[in-house]
Protein backbone atom coordinates (compact mmCIF):
# COMPACT_ATOMS: atom_id res chain seq x y z
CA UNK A 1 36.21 -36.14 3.49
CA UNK A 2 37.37 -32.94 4.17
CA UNK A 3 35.44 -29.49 5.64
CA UNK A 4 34.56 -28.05 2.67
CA UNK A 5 32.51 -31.09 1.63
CA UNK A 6 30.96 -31.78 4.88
CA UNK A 7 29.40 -28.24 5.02
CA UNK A 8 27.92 -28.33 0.82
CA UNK A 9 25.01 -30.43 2.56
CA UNK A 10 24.49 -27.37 5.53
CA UNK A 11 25.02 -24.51 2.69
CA UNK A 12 22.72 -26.15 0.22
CA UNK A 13 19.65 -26.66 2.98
CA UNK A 14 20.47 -23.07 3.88
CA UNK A 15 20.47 -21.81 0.47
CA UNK A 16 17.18 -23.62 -0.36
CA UNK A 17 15.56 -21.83 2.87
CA UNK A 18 16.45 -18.39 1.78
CA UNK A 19 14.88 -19.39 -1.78
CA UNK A 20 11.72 -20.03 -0.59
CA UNK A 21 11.45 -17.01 1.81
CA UNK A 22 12.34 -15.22 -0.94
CA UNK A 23 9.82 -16.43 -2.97
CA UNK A 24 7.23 -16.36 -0.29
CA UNK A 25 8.13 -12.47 0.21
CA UNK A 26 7.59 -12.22 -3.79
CA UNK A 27 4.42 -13.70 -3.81
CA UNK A 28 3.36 -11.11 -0.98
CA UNK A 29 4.91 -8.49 -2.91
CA UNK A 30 3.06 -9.44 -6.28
CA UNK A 31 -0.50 -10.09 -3.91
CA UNK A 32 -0.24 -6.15 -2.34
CA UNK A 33 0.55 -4.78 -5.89
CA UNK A 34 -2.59 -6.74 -7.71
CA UNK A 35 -4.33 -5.47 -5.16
CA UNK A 36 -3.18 -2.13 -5.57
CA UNK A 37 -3.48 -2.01 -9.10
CA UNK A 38 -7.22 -3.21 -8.42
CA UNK A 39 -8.20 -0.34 -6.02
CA UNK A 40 -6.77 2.35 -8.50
CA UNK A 41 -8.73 0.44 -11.50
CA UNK A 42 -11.96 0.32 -9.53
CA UNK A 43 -11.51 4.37 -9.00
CA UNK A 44 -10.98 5.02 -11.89
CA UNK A 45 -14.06 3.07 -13.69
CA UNK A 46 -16.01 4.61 -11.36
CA UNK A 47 -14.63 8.69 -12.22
CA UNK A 48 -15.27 7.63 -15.99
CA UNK A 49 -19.12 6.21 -15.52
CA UNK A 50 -19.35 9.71 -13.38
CA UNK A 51 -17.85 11.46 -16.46
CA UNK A 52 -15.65 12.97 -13.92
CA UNK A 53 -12.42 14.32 -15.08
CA UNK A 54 -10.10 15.23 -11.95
CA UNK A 55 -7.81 16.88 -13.74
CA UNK A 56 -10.36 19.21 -15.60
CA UNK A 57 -11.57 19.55 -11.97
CA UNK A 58 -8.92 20.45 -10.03
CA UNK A 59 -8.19 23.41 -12.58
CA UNK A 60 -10.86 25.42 -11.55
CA UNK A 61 -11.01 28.22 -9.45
CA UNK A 62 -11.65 27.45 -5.85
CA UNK A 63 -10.40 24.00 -6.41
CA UNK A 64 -7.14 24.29 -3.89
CA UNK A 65 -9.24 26.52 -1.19
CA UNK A 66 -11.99 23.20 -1.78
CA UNK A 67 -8.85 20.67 -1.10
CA UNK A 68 -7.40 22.64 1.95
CA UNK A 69 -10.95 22.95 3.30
CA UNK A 70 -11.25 18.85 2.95
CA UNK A 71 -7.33 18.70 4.52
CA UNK A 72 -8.33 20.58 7.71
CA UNK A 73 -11.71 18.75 7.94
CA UNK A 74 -9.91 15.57 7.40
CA UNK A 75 -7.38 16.20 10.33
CA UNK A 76 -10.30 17.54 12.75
CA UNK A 77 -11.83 14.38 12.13
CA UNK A 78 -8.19 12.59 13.19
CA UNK A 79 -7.17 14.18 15.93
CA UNK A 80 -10.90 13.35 17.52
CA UNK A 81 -10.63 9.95 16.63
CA UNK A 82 -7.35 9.90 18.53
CA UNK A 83 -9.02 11.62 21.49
CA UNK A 84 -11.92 9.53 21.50
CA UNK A 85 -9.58 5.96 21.42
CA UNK A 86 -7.15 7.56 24.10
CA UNK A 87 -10.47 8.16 26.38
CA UNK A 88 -11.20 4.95 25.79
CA UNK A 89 -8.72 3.13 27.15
């Protein structure tokens, strides 16, 4: 028996290991996608039973000044969140 023989047992178990990791990391990959793909359908059946159209929306005047309005608000609210867990510690 020489080397190269000896080690197709050690390259095979190897080989088999990295297949199933792989597959493992695939099936996680599929899972956040579905569950992606969910979130964005469940949004979306809720704009149509609203009879909301974003896009239609979004064209209108005062619709950026509305969305930078929401963006400051938004990181107000942030930045005291982050105060209030740092004074909690």
């Amino acid at each position: 028996m020489d080397a190269t023989t000896r080690n197709e047992p050690d390259e095979l178990v190897a080989l088999r290991t990295r297949v199933h990791a792989l597959e493992r990391e695939n099936a996680e990959l599929a899972a956040r996608a579905n569950a992606a793909i969910a979130a964005a359908q469940e949004r979306a059946y809720w704009l149509d039973r609203w009879h909301l159209d974003l896009n239609a929306l979004m064209r209108r005047r005062g619709a950026a000044e509305f969305r930078a309005v929401v963006r400051m608000v938004r990181s107000i609210v942030r930045r005291l969140t982050r105060l209030r867990r740092r004074l909690a510690r």
